[in-house]
Protein backbone atom coordinates (compact mmCIF):
# COMPACT_ATOMS: atom_id res chain seq x y z
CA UNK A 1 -2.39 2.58 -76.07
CA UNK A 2 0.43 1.47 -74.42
CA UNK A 3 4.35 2.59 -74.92
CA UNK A 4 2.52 6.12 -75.48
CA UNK A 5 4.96 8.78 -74.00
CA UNK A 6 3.06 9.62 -71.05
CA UNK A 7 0.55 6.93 -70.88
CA UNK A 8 1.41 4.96 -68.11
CA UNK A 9 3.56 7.96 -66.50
CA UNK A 10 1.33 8.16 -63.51
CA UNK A 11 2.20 5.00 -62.20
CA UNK A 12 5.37 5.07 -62.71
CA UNK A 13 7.94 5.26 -59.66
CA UNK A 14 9.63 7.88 -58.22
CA UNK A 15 12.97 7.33 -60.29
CA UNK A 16 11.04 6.88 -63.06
CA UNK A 17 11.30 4.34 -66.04
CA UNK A 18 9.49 1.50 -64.09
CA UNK A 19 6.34 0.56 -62.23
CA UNK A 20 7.13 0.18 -58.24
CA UNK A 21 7.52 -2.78 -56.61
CA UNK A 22 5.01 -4.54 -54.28
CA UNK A 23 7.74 -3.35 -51.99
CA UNK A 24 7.92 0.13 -53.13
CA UNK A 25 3.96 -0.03 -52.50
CA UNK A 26 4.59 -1.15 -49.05
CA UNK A 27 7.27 0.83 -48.57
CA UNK A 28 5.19 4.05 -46.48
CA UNK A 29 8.73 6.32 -46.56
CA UNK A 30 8.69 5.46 -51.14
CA UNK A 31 7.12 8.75 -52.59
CA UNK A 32 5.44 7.06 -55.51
CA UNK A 33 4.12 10.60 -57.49
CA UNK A 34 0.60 11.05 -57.37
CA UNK A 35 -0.25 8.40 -54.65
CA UNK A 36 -0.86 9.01 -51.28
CA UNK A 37 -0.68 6.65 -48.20
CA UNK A 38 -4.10 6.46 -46.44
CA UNK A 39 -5.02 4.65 -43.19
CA UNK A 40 -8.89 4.00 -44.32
CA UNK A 41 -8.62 2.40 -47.37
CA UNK A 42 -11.80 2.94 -49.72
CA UNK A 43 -12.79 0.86 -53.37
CA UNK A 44 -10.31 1.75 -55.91
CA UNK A 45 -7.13 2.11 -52.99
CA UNK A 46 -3.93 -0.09 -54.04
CA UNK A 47 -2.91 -2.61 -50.62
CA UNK A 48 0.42 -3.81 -50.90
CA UNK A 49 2.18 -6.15 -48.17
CA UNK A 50 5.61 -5.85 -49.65
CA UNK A 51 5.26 -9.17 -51.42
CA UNK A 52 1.81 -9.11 -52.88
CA UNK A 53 -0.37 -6.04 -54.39
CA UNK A 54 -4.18 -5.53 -54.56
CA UNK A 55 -6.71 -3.42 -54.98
CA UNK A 56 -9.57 -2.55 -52.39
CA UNK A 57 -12.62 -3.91 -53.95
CA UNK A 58 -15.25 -2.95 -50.56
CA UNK A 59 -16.75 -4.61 -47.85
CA UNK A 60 -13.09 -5.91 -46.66
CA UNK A 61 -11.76 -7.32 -50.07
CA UNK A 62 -9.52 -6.35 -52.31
CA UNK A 63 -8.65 -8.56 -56.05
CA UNK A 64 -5.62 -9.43 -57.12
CA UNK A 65 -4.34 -11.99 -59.62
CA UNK A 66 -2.88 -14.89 -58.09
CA UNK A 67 -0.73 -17.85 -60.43
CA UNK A 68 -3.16 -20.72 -59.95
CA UNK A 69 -6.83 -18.83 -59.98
CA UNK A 70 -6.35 -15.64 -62.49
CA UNK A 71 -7.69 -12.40 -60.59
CA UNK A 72 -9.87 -13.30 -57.10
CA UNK A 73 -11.61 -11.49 -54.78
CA UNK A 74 -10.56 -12.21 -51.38
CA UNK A 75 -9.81 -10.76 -47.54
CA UNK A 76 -6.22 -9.97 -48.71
CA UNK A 77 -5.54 -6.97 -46.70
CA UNK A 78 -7.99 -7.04 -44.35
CA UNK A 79 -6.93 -9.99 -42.51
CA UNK A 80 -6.19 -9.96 -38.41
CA UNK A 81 -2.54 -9.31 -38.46
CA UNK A 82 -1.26 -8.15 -41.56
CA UNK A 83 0.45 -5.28 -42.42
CA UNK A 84 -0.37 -3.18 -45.45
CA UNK A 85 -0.02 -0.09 -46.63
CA UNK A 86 -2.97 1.27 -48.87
CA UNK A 87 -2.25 4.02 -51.43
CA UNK A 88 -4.96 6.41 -52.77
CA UNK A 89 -4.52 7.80 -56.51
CA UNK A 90 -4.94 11.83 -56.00
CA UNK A 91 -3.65 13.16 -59.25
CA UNK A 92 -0.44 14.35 -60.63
């Protein structure tokens, strides 16, 4: 059901009107409403670098959809050296 009133309201950002950035995701200081920064990211938990956005998949992966290979499951995240911010979804 998309362009619903309200149906993608949740992730919208804190202005409102648009989806956040990768580097409004990264961004710890960006109150993005009903997401919460976390520093043990679990399944389900959005990682963000600034430039690139996944989701925690377990075991040290996350997927995200890249322009050559679709959506992959890889160490995006979790890699010696990078820094990411993980986001938890707790509610409105």
């Amino acid at each position: 059901m998309p362009n619903q009133p309200g149906s993608s309201d949740w992730l919208r950002g804190a202005r409102g009107g648009r989806p956040p950035t990768a580097g409004q995701w990264a961004d710890p200081n960006f109150a993005i409403p009903g997401w919460s920064v976390v520093g043990s990211p679990e399944p389900g938990d959005v990682a963000s670098s600034g430039r690139h956005v996944g989701i925690v998949y377990g075991n040290g992966l996350t997927l995200s959809a890249t322009t050559l290979d679709g959506v992959v499951r890889s160490e995006f995240g979790f890699r010696p050296g990078e820094i990411i911010v993980f986001r938890r979804f707790i509610g409105r």
